[in-house]
C-alpha atoms as a PDB file:
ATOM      1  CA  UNK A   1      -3.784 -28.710  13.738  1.00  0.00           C
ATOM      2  CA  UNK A   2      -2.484 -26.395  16.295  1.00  0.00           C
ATOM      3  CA  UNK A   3      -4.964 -25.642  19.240  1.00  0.00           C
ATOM      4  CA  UNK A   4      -3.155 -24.106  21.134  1.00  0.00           C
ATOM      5  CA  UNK A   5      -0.116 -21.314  21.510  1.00  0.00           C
ATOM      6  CA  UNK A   6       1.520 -21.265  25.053  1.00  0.00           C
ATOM      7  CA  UNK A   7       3.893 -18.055  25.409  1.00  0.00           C
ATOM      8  CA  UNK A   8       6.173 -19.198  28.779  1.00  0.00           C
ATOM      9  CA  UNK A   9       7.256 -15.673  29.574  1.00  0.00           C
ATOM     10  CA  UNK A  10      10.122 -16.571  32.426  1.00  0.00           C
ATOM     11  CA  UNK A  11       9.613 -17.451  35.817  1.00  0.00           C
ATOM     12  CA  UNK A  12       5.471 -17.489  35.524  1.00  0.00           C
ATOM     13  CA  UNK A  13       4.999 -21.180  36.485  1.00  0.00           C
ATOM     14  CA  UNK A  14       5.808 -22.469  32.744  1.00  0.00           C
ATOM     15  CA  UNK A  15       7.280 -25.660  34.015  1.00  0.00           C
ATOM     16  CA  UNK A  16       4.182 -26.704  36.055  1.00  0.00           C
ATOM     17  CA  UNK A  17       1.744 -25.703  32.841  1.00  0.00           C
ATOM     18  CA  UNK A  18       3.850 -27.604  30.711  1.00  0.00           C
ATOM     19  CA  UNK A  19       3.572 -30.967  32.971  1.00  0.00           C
ATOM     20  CA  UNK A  20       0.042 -30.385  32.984  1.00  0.00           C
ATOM     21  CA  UNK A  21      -0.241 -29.914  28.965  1.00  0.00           C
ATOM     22  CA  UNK A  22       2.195 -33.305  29.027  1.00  0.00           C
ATOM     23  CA  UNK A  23      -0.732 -34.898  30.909  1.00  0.00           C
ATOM     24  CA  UNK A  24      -3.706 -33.880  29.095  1.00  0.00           C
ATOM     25  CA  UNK A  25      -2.953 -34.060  25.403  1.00  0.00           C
ATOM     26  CA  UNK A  26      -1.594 -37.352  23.700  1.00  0.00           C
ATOM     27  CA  UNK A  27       1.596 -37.979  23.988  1.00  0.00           C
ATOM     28  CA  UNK A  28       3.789 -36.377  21.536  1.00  0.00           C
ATOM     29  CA  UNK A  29       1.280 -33.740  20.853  1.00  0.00           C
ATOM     30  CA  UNK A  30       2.835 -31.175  22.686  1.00  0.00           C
ATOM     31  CA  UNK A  31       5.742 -29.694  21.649  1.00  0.00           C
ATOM     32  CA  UNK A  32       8.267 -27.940  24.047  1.00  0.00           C
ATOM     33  CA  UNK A  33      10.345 -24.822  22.223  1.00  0.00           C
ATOM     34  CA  UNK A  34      13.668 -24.716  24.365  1.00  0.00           C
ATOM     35  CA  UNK A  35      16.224 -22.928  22.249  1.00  0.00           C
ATOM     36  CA  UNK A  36      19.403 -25.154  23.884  1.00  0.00           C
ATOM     37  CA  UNK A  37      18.181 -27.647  21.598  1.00  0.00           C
ATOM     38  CA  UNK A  38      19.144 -25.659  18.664  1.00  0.00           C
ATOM     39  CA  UNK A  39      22.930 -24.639  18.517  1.00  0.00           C
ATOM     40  CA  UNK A  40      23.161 -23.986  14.906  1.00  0.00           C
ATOM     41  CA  UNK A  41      23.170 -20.340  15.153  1.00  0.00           C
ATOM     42  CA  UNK A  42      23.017 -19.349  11.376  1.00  0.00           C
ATOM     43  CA  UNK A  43      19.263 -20.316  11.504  1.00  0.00           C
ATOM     44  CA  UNK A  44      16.665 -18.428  13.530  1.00  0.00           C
ATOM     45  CA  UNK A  45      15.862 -21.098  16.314  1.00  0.00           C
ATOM     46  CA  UNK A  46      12.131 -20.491  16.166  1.00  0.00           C
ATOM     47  CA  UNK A  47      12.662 -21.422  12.049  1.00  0.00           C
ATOM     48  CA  UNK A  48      14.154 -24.921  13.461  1.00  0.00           C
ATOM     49  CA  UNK A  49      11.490 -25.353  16.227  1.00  0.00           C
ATOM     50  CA  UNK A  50       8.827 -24.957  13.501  1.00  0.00           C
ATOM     51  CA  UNK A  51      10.568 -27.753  11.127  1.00  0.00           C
ATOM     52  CA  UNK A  52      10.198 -29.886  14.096  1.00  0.00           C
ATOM     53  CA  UNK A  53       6.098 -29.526  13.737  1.00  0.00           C
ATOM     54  CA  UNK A  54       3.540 -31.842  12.093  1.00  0.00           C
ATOM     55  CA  UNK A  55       0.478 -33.475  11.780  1.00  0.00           C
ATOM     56  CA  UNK A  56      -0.059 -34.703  15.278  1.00  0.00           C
ATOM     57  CA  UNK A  57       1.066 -31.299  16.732  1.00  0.00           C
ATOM     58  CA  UNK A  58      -1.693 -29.933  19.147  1.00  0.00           C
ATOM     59  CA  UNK A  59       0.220 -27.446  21.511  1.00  0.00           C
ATOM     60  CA  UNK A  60       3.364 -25.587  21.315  1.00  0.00           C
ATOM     61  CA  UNK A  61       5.058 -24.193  24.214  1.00  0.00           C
ATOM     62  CA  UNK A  62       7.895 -22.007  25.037  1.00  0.00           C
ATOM     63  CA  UNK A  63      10.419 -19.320  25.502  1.00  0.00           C
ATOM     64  CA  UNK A  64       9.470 -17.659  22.023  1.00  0.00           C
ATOM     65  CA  UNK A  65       8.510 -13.968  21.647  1.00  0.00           C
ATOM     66  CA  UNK A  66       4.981 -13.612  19.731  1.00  0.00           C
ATOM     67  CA  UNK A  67       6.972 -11.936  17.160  1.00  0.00           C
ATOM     68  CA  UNK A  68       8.780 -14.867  16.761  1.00  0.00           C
ATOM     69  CA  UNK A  69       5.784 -16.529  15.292  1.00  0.00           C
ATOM     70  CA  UNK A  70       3.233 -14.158  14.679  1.00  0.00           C
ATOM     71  CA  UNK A  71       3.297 -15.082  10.731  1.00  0.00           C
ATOM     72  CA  UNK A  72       3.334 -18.615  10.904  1.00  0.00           C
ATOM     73  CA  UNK A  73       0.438 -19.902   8.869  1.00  0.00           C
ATOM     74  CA  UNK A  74      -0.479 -22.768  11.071  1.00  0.00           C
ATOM     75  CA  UNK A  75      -1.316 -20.941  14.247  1.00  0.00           C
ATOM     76  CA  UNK A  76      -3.781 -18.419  12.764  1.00  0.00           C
ATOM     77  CA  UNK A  77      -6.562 -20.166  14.052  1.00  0.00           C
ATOM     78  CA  UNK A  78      -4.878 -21.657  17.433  1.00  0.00           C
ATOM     79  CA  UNK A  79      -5.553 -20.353  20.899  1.00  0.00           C
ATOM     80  CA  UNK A  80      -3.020 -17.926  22.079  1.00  0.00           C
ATOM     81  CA  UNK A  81      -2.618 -18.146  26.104  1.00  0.00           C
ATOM     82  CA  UNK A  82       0.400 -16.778  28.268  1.00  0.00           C
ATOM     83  CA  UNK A  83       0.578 -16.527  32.185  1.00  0.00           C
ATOM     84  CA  UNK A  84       1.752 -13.457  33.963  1.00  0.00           C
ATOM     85  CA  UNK A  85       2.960 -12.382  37.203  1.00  0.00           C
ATOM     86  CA  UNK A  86       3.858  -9.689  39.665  1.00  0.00           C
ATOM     87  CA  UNK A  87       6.880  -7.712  37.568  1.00  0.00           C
ATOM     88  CA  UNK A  88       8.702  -7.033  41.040  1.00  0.00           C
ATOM     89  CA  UNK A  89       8.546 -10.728  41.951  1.00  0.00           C
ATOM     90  CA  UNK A  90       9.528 -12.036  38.338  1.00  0.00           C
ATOM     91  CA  UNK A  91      12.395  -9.955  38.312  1.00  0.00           C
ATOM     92  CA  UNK A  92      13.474 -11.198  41.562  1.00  0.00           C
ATOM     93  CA  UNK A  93      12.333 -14.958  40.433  1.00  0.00           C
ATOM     94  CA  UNK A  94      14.733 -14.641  37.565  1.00  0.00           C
ATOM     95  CA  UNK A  95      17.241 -13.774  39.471  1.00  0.00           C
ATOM     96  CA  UNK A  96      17.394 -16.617  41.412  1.00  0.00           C
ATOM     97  CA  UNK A  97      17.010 -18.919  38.646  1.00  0.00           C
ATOM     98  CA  UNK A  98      20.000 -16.721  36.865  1.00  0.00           C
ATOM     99  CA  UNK A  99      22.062 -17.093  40.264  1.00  0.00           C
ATOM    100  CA  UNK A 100      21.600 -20.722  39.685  1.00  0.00           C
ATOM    101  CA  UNK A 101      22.834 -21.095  36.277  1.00  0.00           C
ATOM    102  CA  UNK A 102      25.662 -19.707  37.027  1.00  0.00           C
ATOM    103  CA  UNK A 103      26.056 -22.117  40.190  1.00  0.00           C
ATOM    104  CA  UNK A 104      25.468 -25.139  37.927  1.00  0.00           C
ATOM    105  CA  UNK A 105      27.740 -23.527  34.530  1.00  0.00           C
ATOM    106  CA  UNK A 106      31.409 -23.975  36.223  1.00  0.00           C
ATOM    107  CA  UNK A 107      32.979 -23.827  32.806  1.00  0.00           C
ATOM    108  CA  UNK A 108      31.009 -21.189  31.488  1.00  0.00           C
ATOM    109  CA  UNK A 109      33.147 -18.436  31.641  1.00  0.00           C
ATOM    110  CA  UNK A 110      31.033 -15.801  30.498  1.00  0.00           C
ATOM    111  CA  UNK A 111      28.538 -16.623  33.435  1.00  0.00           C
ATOM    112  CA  UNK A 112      31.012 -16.596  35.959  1.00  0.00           C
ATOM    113  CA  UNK A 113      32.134 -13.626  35.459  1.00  0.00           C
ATOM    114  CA  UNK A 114      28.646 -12.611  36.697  1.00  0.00           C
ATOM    115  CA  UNK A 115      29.039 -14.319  39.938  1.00  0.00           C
ATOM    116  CA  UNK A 116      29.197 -11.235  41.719  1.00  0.00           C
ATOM    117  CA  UNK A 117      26.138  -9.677  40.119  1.00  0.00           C
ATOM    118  CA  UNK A 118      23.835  -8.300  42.256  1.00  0.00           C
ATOM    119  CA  UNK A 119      20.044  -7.979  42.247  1.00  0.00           C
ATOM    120  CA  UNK A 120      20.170  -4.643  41.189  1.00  0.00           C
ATOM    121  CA  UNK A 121      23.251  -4.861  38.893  1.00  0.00           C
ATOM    122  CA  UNK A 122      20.751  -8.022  37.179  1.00  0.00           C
ATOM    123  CA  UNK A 123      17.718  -6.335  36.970  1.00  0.00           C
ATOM    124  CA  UNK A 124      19.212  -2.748  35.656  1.00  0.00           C
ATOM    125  CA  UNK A 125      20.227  -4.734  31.870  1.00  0.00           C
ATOM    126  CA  UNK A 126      18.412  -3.816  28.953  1.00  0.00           C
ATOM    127  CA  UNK A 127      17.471  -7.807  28.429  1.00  0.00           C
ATOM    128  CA  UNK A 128      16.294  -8.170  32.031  1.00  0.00           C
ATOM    129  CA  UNK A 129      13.485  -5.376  31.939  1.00  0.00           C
ATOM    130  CA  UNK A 130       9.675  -5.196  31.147  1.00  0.00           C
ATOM    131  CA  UNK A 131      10.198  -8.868  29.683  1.00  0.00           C
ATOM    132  CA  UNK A 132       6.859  -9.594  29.919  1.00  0.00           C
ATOM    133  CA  UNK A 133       5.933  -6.657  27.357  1.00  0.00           C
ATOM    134  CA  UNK A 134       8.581  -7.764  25.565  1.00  0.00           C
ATOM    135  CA  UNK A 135       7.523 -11.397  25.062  1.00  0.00           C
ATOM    136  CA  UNK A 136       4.143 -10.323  23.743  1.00  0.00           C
ATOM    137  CA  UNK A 137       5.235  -6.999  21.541  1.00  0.00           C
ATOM    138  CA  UNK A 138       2.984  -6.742  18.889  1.00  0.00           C
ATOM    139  CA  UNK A 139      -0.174  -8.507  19.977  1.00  0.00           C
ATOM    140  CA  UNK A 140      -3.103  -6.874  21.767  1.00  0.00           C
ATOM    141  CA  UNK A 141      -3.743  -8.296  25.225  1.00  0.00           C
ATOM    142  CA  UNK A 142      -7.541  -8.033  24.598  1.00  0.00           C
ATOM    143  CA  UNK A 143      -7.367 -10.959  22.108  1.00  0.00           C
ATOM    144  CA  UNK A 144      -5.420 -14.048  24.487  1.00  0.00           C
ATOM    145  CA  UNK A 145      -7.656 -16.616  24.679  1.00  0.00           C
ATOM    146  CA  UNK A 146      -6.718 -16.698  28.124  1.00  0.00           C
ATOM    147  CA  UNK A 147      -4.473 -15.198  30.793  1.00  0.00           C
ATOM    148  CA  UNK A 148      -3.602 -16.223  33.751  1.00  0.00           C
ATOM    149  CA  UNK A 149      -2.005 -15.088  36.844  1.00  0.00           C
ATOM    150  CA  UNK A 150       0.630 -16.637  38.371  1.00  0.00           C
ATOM    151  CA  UNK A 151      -0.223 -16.182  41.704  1.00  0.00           C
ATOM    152  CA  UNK A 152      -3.328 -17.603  41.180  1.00  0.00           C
ATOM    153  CA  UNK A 153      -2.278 -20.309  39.435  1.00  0.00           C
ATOM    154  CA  UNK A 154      -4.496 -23.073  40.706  1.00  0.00           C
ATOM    155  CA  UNK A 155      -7.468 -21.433  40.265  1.00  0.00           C
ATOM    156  CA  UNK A 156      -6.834 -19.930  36.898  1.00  0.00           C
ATOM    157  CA  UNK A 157      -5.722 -23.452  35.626  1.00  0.00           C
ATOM    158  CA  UNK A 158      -8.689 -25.080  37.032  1.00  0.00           C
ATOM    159  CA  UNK A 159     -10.950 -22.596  35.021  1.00  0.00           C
ATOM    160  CA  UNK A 160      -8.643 -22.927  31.545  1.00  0.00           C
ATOM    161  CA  UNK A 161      -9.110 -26.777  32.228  1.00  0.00           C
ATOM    162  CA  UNK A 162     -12.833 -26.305  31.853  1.00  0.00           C
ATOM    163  CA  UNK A 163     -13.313 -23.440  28.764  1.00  0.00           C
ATOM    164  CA  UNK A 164     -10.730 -26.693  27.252  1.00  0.00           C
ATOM    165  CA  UNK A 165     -13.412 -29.349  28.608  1.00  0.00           C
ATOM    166  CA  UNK A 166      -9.363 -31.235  29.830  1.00  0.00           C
ATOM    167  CA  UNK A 167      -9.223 -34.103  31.262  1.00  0.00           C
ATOM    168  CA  UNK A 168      -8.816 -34.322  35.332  1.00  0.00           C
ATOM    169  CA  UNK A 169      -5.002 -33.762  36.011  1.00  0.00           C
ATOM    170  CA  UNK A 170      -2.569 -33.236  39.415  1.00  0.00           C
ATOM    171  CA  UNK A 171      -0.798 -30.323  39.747  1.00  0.00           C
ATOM    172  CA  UNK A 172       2.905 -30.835  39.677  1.00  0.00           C
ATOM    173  CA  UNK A 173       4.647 -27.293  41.599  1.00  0.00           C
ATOM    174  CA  UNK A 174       7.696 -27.151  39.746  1.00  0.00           C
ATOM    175  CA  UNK A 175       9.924 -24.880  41.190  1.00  0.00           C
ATOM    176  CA  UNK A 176      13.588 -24.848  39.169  1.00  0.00           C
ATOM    177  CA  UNK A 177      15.136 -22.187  41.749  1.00  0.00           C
ATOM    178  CA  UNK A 178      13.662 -22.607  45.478  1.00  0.00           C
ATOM    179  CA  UNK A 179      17.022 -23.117  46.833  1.00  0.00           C
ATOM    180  CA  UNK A 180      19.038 -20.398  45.223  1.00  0.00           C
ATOM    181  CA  UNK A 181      15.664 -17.631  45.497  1.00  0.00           C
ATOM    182  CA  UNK A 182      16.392 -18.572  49.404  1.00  0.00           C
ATOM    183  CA  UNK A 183      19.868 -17.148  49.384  1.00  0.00           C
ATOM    184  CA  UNK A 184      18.885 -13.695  48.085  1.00  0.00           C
ATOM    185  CA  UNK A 185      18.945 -10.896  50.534  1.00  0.00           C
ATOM    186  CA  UNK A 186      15.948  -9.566  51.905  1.00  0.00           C
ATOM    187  CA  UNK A 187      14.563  -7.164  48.731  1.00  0.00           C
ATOM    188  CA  UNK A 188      14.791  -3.965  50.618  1.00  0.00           C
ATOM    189  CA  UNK A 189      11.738  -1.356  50.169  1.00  0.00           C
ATOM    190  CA  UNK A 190      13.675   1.052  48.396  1.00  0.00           C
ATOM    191  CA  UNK A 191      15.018  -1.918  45.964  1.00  0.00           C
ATOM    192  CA  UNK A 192      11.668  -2.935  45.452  1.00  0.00           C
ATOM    193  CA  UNK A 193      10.613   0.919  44.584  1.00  0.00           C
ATOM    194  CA  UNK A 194      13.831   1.114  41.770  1.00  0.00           C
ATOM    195  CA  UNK A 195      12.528  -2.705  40.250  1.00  0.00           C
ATOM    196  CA  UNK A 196       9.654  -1.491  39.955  1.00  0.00           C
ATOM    197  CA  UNK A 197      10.773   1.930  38.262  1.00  0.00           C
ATOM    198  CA  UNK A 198      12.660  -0.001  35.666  1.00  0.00           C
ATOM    199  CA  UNK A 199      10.005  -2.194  35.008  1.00  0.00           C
ATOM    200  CA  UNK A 200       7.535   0.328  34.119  1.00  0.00           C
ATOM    201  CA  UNK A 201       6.068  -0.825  30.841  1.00  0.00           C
ATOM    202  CA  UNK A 202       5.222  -4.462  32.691  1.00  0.00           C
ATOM    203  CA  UNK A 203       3.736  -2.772  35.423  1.00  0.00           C
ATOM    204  CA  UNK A 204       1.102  -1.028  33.207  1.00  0.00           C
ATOM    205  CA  UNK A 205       0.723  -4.415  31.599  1.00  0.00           C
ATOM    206  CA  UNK A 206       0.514  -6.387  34.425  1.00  0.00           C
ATOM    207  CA  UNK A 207      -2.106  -3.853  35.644  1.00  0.00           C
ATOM    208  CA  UNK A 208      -4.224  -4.114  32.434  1.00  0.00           C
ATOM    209  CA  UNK A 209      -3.894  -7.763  32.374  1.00  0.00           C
ATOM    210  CA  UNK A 210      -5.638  -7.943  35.912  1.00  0.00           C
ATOM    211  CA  UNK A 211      -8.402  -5.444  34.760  1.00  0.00           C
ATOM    212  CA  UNK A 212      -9.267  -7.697  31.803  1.00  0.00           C
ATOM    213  CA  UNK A 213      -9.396 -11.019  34.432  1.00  0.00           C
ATOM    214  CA  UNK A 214     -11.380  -9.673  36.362  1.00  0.00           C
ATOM    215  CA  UNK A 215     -14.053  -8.328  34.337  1.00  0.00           C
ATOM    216  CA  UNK A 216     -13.893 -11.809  32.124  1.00  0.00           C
ATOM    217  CA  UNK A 217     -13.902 -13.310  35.193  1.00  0.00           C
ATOM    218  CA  UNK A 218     -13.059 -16.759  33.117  1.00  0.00           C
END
């Protein structure tokens, strides 16, 4: 049975909570949706990611949209949890990590065509905005099992680790993008003001998402 659904919305410390679900469920039990690992296009990647399931399946985690899986069957009765995080600083997070890509994809020429992007050139797409509203369309905030904040992370897991009754664990920081987050400009004030403007749907989330941790209080 599934316990547990873990939306990794980008850049909200999904790497580190996935180490940490790796070291407190058995192994194999925990299930890691990265759509790379399915190239046959002609069939919805979350439809191959759920073939992939079974018996001994206890967590899934991953890049997918609640859409994406909002009819499946065997997750009616699982957990939903997602971690969120500053919109300005995601934005800016996912740059980095996008800045990277492209440093690592040398014969990708679609991505280097995008050297040159800049952080407001990135963050001014269609695909790059409110992502976080995005990721959870269609499901009401009020009924996560649990959300946490990024940057409290420690904290927040600590508390999910107990409403789980988990097993002690170490926290692994994984950070995917330190180096190439280091090379971005100082975000001016006035940047910071037009993120924010085009991120206006996760702001209001983000701001309701704080207002319901803090009166749960977890």
């Amino acid at each position: 049975m599934i316990e547990l659904v873990s939306i990794h919305i980008p850049k909200t410390a999904g790497r580190t909570f996935l180490a940490i679900l790796n070291s407190v469920y058995p192994s194999g039990s925990v299930i890691h949706f990265d759509r790379k690992n399915f190239p046959d296009k002609s069939i919805p990647e979350t439809i191959q990611f759920k073939s992939q399931l079974n018996e001994t399946t206890k967590v899934i985690h991953g890049h997918f949209r609640y859409k994406e899986i909002k009819d499946w069957k065997n997750i009616k009765s699982s957990k939903l949890i997602a971690w969120f995080r500053d919109p300005v600083e995601r934005v800016i997070s996912n740059y980095g990590f996008f800045k990277k890509r492209i440093a690592l994809a040398i014969n990708d020429p679609e991505l280097q065509r995008r050297k040159n992007e800049t952080l407001l050139e990135y963050a001014s797409l269609d695909d790059t905005r409110n992502l976080m509203s995005n990721f959870i369309e269609g499901f009401n905030i009020k009924d996560f099992y649990f959300m946490g904040i990024t940057e409290h992370f420690n904290n927040d897991v600590n508390k999910l680790a107990v409403m789980l009754k988990w097993k002690a664990f170490d926290i692994p920081w994984i950070n995917d993008n330190t180096e190439f987050k280091s090379k971005i400009p100082d975000v001016t004030s006035e940047l910071r003001k037009i993120i924010t403007e085009l991120n206006a749907e996760d702001i209001k989330l983000y701001s309701k998402v704080l207002e319901i941790h803090n009166k749960r209080k977890y």
